[in-house]
Protein backbone atom coordinates (compact mmCIF):
# COMPACT_ATOMS: atom_id res chain seq x y z
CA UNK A 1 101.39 32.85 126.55
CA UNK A 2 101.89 30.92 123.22
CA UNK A 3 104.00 32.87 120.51
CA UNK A 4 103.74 32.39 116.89
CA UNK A 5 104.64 33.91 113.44
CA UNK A 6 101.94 35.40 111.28
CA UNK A 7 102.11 37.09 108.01
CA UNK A 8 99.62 40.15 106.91
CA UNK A 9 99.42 42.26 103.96
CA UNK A 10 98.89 45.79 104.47
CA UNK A 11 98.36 48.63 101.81
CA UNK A 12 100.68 51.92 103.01
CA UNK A 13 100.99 54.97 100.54
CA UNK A 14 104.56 56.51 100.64
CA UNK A 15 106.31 58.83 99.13
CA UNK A 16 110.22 58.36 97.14
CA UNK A 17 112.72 60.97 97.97
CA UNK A 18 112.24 61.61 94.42
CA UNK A 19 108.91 62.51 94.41
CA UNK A 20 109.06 64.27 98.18
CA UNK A 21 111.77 66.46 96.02
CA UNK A 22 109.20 67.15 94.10
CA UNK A 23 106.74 68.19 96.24
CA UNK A 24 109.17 70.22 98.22
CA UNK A 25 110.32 72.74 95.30
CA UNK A 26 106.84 72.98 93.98
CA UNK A 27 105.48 74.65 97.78
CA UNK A 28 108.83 76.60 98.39
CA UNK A 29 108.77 80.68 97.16
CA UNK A 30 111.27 82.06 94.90
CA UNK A 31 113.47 83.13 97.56
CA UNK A 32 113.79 79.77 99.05
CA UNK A 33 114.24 78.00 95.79
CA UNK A 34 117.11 80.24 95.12
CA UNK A 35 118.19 79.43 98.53
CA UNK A 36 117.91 75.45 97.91
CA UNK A 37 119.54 75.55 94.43
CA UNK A 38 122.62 77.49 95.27
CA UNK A 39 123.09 74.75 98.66
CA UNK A 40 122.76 72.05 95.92
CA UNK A 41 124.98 73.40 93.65
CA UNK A 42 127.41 73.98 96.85
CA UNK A 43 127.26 70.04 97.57
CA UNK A 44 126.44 68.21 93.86
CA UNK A 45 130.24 68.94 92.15
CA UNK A 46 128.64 67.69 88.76
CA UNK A 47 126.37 70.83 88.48
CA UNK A 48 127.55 73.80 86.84
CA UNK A 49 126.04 77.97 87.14
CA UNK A 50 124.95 79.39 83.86
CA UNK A 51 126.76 82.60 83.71
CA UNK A 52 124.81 84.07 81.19
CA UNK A 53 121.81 83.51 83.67
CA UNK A 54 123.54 85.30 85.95
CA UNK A 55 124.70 88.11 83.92
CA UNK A 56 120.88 89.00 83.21
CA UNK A 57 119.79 88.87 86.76
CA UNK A 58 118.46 92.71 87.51
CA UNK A 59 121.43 93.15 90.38
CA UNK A 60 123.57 93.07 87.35
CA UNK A 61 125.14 96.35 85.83
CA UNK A 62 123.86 96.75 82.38
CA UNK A 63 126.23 98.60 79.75
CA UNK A 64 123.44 101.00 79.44
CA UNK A 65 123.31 101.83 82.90
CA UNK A 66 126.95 101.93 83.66
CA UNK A 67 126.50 104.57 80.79
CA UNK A 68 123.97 106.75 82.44
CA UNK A 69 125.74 106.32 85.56
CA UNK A 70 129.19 107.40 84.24
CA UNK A 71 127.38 110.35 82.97
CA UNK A 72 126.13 111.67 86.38
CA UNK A 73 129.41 111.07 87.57
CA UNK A 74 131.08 113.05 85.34
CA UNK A 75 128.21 115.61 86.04
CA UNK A 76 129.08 114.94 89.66
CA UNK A 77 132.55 114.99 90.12
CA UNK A 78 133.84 115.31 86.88
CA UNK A 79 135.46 112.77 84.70
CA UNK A 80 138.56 111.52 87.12
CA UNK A 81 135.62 110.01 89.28
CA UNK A 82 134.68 106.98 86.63
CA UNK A 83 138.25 106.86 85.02
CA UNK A 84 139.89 103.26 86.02
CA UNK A 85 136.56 102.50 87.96
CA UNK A 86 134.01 101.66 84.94
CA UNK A 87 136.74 99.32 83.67
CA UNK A 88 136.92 97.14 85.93
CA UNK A 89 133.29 97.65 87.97
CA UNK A 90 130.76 98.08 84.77
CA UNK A 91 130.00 94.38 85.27
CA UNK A 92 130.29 93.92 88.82
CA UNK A 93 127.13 92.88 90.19
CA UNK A 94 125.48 95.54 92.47
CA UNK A 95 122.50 93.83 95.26
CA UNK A 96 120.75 95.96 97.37
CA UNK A 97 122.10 96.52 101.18
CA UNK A 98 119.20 95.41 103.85
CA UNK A 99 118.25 97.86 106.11
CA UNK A 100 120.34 97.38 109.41
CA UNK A 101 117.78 96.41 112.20
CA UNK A 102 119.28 98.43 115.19
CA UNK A 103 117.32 96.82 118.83
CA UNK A 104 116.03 98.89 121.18
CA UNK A 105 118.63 97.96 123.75
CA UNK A 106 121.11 98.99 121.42
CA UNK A 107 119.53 102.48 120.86
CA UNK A 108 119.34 103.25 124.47
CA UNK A 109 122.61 102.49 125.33
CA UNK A 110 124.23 104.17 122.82
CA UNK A 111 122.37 107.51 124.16
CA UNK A 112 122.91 106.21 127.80
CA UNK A 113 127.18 106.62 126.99
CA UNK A 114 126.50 110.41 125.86
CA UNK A 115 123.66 111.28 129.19
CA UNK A 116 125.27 109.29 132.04
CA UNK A 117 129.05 110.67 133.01
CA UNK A 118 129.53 108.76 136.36
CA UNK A 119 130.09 104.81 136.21
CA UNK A 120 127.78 104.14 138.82
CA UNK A 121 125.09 105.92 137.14
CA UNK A 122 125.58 104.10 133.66
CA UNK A 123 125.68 100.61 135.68
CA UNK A 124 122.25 101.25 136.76
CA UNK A 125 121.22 102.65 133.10
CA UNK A 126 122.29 99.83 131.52
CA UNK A 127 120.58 97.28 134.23
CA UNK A 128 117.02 98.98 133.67
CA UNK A 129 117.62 99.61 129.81
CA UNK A 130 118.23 96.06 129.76
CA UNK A 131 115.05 95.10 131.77
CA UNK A 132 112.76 96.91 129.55
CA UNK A 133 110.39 94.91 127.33
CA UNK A 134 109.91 94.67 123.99
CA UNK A 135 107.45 98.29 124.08
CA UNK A 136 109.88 100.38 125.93
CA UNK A 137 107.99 99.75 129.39
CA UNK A 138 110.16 99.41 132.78
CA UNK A 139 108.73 95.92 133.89
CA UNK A 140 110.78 95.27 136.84
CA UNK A 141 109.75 97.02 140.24
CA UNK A 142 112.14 100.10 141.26
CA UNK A 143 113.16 98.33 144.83
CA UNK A 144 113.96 94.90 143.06
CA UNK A 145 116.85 97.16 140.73
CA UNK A 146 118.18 98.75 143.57
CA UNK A 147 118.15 95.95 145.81
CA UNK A 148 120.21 93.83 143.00
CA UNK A 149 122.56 97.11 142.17
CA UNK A 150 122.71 97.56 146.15
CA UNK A 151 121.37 101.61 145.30
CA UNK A 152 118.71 103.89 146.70
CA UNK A 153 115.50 103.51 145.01
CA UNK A 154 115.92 107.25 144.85
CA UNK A 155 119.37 106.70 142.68
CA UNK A 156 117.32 104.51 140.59
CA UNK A 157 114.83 106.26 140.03
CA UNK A 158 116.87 109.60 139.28
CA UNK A 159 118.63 107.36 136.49
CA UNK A 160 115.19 106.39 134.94
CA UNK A 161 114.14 109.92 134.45
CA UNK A 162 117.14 110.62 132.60
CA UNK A 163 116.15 107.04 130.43
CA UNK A 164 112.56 108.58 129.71
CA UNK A 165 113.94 112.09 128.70
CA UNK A 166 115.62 109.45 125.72
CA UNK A 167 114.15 108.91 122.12
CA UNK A 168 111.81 107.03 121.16
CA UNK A 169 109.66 109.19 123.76
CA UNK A 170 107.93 107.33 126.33
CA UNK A 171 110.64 105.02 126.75
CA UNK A 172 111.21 103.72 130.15
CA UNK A 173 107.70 104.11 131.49
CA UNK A 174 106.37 101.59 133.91
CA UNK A 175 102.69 102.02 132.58
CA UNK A 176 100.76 103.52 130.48
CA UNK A 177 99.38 106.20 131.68
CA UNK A 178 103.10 107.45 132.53
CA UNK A 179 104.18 106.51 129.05
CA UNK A 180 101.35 108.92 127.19
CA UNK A 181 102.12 112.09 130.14
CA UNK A 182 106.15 111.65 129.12
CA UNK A 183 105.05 112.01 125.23
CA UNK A 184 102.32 114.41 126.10
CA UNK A 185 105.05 116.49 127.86
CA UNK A 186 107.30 116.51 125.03
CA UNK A 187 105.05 117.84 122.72
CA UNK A 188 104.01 120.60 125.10
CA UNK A 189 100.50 119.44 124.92
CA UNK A 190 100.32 118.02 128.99
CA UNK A 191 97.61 120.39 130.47
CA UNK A 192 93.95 120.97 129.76
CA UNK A 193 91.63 118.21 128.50
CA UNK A 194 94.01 116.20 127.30
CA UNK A 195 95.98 115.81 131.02
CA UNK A 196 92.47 115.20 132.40
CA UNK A 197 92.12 112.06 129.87
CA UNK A 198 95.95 110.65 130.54
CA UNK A 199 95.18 111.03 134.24
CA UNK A 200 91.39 110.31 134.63
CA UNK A 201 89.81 108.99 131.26
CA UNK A 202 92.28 106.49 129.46
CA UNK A 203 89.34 103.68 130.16
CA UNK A 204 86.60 106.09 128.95
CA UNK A 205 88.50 107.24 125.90
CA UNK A 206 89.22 103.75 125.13
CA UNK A 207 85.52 102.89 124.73
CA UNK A 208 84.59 106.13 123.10
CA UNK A 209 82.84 107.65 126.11
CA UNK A 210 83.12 111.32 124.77
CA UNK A 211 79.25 112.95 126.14
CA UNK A 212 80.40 110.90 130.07
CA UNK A 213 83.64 112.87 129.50
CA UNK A 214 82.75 116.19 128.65
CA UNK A 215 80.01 115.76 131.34
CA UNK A 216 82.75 115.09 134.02
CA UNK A 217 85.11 117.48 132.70
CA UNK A 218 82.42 120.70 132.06
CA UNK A 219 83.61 121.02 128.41
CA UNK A 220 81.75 120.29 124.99
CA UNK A 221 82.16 116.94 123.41
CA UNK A 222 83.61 118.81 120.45
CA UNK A 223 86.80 119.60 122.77
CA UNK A 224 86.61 116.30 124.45
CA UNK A 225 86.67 114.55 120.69
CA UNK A 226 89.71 117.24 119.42
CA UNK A 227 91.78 116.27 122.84
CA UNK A 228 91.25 112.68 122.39
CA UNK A 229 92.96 112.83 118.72
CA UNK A 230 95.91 114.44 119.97
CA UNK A 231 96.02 111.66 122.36
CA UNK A 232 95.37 108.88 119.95
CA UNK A 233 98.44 110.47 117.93
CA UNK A 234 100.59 109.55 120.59
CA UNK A 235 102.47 106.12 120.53
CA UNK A 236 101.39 103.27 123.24
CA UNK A 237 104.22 101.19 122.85
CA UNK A 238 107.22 103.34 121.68
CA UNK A 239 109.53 100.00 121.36
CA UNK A 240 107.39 98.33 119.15
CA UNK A 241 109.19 99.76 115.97
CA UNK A 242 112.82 98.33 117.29
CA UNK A 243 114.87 95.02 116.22
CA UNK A 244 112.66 92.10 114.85
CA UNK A 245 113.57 90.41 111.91
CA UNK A 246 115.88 91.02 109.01
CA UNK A 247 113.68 92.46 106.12
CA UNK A 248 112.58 90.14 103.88
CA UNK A 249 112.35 90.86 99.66
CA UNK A 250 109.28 90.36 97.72
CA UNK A 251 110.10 88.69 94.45
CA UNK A 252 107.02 87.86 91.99
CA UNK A 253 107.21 84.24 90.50
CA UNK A 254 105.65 85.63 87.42
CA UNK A 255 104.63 88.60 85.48
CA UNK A 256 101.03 89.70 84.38
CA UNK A 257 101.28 91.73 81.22
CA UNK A 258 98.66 93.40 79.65
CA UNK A 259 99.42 93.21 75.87
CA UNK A 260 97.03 94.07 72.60
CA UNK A 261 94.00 93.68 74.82
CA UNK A 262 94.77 90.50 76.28
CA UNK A 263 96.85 89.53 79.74
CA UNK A 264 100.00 87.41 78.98
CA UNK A 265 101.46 85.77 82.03
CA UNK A 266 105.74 85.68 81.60
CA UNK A 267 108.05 83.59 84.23
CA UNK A 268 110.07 85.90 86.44
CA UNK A 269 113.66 83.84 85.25
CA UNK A 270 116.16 86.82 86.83
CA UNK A 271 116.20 85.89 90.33
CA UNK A 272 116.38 82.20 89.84
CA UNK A 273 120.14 80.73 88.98
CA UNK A 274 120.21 78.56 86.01
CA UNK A 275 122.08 75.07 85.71
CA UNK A 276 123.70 72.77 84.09
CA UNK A 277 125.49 69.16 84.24
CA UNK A 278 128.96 69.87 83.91
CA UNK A 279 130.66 68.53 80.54
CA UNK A 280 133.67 67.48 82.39
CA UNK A 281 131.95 65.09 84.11
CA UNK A 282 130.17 63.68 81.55
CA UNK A 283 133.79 62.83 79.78
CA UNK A 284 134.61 61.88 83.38
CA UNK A 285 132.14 59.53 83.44
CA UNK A 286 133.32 57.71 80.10
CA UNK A 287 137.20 57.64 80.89
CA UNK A 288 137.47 57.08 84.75
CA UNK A 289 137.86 53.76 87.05
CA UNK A 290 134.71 52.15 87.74
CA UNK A 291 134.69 53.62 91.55
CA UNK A 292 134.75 57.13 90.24
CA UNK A 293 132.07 56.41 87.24
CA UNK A 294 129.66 55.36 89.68
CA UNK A 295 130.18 58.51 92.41
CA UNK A 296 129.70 60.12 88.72
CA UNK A 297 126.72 58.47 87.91
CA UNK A 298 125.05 59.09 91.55
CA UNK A 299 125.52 62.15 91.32
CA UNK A 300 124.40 62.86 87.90
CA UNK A 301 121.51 61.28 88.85
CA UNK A 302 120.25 63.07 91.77
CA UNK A 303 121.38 66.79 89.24
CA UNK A 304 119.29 65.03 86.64
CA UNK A 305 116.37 64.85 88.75
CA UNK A 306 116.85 68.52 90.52
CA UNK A 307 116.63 69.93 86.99
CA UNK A 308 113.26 67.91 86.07
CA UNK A 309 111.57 69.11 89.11
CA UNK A 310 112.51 72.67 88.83
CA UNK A 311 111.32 72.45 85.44
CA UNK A 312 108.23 70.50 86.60
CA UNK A 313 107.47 73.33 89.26
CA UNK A 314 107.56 76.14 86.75
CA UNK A 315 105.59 74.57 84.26
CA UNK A 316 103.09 74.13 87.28
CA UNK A 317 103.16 77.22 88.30
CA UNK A 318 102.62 78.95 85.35
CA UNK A 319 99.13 76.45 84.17
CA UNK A 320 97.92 77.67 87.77
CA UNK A 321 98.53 81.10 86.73
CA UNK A 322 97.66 81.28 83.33
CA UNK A 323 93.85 79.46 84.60
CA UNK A 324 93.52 82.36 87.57
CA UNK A 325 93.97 85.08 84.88
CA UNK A 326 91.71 83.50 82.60
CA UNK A 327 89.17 83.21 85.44
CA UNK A 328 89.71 86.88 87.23
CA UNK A 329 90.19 88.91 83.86
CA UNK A 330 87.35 91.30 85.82
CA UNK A 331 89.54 91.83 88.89
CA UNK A 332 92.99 92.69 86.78
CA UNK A 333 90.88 95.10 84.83
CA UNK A 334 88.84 96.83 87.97
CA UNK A 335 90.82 95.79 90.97
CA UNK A 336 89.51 94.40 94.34
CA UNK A 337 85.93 94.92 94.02
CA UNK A 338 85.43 92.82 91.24
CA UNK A 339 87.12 89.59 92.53
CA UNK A 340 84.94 86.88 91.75
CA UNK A 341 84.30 83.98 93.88
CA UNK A 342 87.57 81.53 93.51
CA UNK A 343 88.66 78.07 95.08
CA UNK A 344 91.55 76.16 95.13
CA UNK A 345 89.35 73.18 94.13
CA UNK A 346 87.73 74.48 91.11
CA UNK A 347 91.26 75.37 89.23
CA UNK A 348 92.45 71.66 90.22
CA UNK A 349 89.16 70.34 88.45
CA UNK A 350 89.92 72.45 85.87
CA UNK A 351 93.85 71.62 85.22
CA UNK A 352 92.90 68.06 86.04
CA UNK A 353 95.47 68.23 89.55
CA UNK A 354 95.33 67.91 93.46
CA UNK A 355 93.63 70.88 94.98
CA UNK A 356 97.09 70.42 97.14
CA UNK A 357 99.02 70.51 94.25
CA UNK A 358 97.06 73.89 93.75
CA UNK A 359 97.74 74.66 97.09
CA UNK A 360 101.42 74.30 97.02
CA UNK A 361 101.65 75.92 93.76
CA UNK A 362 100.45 78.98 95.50
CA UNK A 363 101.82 79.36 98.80
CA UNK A 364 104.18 82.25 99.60
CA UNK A 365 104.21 83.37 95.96
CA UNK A 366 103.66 86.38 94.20
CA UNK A 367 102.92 88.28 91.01
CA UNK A 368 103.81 91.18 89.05
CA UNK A 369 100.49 93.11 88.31
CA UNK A 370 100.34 96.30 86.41
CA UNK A 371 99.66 98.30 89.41
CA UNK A 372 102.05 96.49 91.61
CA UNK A 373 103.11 92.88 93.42
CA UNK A 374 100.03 90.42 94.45
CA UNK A 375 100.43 87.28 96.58
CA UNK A 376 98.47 84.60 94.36
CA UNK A 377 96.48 83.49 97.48
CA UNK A 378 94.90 86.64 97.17
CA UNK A 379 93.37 85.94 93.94
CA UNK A 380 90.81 82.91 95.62
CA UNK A 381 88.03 83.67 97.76
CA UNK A 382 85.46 81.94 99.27
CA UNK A 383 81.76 82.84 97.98
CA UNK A 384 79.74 84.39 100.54
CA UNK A 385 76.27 82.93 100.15
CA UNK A 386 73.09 82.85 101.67
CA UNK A 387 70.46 79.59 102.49
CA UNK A 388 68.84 80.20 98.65
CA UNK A 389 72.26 80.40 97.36
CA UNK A 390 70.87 82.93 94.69
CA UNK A 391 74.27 85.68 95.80
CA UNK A 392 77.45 85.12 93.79
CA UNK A 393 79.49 87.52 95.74
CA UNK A 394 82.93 87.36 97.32
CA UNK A 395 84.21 88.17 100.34
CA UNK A 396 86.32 90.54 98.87
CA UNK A 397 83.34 92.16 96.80
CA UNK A 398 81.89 92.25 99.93
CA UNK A 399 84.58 94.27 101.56
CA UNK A 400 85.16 96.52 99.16
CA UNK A 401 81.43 97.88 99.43
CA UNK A 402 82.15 98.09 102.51
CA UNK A 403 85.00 99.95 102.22
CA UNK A 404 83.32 102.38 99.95
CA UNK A 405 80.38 103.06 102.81
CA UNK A 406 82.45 103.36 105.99
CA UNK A 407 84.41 106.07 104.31
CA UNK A 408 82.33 108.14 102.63
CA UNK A 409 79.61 107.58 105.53
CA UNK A 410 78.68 111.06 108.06
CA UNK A 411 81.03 111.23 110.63
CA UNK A 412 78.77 112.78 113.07
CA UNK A 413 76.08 109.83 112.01
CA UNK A 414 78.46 106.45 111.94
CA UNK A 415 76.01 103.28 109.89
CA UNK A 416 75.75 100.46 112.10
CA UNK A 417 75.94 97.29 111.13
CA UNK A 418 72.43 96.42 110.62
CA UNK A 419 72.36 99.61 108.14
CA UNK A 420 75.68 98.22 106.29
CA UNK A 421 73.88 95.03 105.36
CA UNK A 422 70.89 96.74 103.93
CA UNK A 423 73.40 98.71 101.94
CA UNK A 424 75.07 95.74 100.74
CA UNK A 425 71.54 94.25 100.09
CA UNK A 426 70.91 97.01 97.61
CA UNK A 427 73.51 96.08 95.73
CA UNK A 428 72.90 92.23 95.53
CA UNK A 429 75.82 91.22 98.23
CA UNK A 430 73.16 89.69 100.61
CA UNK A 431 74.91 88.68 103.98
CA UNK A 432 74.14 88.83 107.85
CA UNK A 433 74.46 91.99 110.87
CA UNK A 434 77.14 89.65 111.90
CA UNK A 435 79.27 88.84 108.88
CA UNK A 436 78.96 92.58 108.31
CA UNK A 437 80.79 92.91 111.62
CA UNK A 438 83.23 90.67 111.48
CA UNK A 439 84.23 92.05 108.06
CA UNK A 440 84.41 94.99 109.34
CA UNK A 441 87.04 94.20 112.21
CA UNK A 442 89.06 92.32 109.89
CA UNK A 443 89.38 95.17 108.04
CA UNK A 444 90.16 98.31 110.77
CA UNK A 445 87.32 99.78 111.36
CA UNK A 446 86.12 100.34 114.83
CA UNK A 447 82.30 99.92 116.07
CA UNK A 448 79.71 103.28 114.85
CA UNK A 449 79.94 104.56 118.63
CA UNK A 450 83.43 104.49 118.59
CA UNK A 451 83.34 106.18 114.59
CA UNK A 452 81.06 109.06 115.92
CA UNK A 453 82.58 112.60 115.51
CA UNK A 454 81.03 115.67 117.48
């Protein structure tokens, strides 16, 4: 095989570590950008934390407030309580606590310690608390645990009837059926109609088989239909409200102010620390040796460039904002149901940007609305049109309507589908049986069999 050298020119688009900066800030919420400016300041010695900034975020004790709350002190416990303590605290900055996220494991064991006296018996609690699943259910078969814990299956099992006598009820079930009779039991509601559906009907209640019941069970379908609400009160998986992850904070990028008649959008600057290029570098940087001007003057540069593209991402931001308010004034004054039809692509045409730049600009943000916090994906929505294109609905127009019928609609006379899109019809939202029904799902709402009341 013959070798040889060859030369080619090739075209390949790639991004600086400037510009990926950039791009980074611009996509990443509030929370995060906190997140990345406070690491940068952490690492970058040259950048400085404006304290002012700091002393107006809202975690901050205003002298106001440290007024009003020296007065209910007083009130309280009388002046000795703020006495030495509002000198010294009235400034201290005050964040909210997150709620501690306690597992399950960790509830049942803690109950296990006050139930269980004897070692052996807390040995084997602990083994099947610790085998549960994420829902509370006993996955592991009763002779595998006592074959591992060398017990009787009928210790073990005298153990997990103590573990399903434990809160949240229905803990420690192994199905269930078991897991709605040791709720049912609880609540002193196991006998009747509504034992007969734990122990017989769970499939039939399931797909709303209320006439095949009361048939079966010699009852009316009234009594059938009041039994199977009691059941349907009852939790399924009574671990699913347990552990998961730390909460998370919601904090709008912007605020949406109605003012004289017209919506004014403001930047949300309290969560978001401010900074600054230290002045002691910058005489640094005139007096010192060459090696430490040019750390200086890295560094500078790469805290030059962090402040541009913050800047850059709010000024973003805010031209994305300030062209969805000027394009869903109808939805801010009415709400939901008058969300007009809204892509990513037609506010990039209109700023004269990348529908990704749109995109980025966007995701995982949110804004302060008069009647509350928004995510800003929520303001675009795909039009939902028909072959003559003549509709200019939304899907969110769409589902409000649709809203509006299912629950104001006759109980004991559910609309189907097909009588849903003749509804929506009527009032100019033209779209298919089908769309109707996936809309519908999306949304909560079960099928008009399942709806029916007797």
């Amino acid at each position: 095989m013959e070798q040889k050298l060859s030369t080619s020119i090739k075209q390949r688009l790639s991004l600086s570590a400037r510009l990926q900066q950039t791009v980074k800030l611009l996509q990443l919420s509030t929370v995060e950008l906190r997140a990345a400016i406070e690491k940068e300041y952490m690492e970058n010695p040259v950048l400085e934390m404006d304290e002012t900034s700091m002393a107006e975020e809202g975690g901050v004790l205003s002298e106001t407030n440290a007024d009003e709350l020296a007065a209910v002190a007083e009130y309280i416990d009388g002046d000795e309580f703020w006495q030495g303590y509002a000198d010294d605290e009235r400034r201290t900055r005050f964040e909210a606590a997150a709620p501690m996220a306690i597992s399950l494991e960790e509830e049942l064991l803690e109950q296990a310690k006050f139930t269980f006296s004897a070692e052996r018996e807390l040995e084997i609690a602990t083994f099947i608390i610790g085998s549960l699943d994420e829902n509370g259910y006993l996955t592991v078969p009763i002779k595998d645990i006592a074959k591992v814990l060398n017990a009787s299956e009928a210790e073990v099992l005298d153990v997990l009837r103590g573990i399903q006598s434990f809160e949240p009820a229905g803990v420690g079930a192994r199905n269930l059926k078991e897991c709605l009779r040791i709720q049912a039991q609880k609540l002193e509601i196991y006998e009747g109609i509504v034992a007969a559906l734990i122990e017989r009907h769970l499939d039939d209640v399931a797909e709303s088989r209320v006439k095949q019941i009361a048939k079966e069970e010699g009852c009316s379908p009234g009594d059938v239909q009041s039994a199977v609400d009691l059941l349907r009160g009852l939790n399924p998986k009574p671990g699913g409200t347990y552990g998961g992850a730390e909460a998370s904070y919601l904090v709008p990028e912007v605020r949406i102010q109605k003012e004289n008649g017209e919506y004014i959008v403001n930047w949300n600057d309290n969560y978001i620390p401010r900074l600054h290029i230290s002045d002691v570098y910058k005489k640094a940087l005139r007096n010192g040796d060459a090696e430490t001007k040019d750390y200086i003057r890295k560094r500078m540069y790469s805290a030059k460039w962090l402040l541009n593209n913050i800047e850059q991402r709010r000024e973003t931001i805010l031209r994305v904002v300030k062209e969805i308010v000027k394009r869903q004034r109808a939805f801010l004054d009415n709400g939901p149901g008058s969300l007009k039809p809204m892509t990513m692509s037609m506010v990039a045409e209109s700023l004269g940007i990348h529908e990704s730049t749109v995109s980025r600009a966007v995701a995982g943000k949110y804004a302060q609305l008069p009647k509350g916090v928004f995510p800003l994906r929520g303001f675009f929505s795909s039009h939902v049109l028909g072959e003559s294109e003549q509709e200019n609905a939304s899907a969110a127009q769409a589902k409000s309507a649709l809203k509006e019928f299912l629950d104001s609609e006759d109980p004991k006379r559910p609309l189907s589908d097909q009588k849903l899109a003749e509804l929506l019809e009527a009032r100019d939202i033209s779209i298919s049986r089908r769309t109707v029904m996936k809309y519908r799902e999306q949304m909560g709402y079960a099928s008009s069999v399942k709806r029916k009341r007797y």
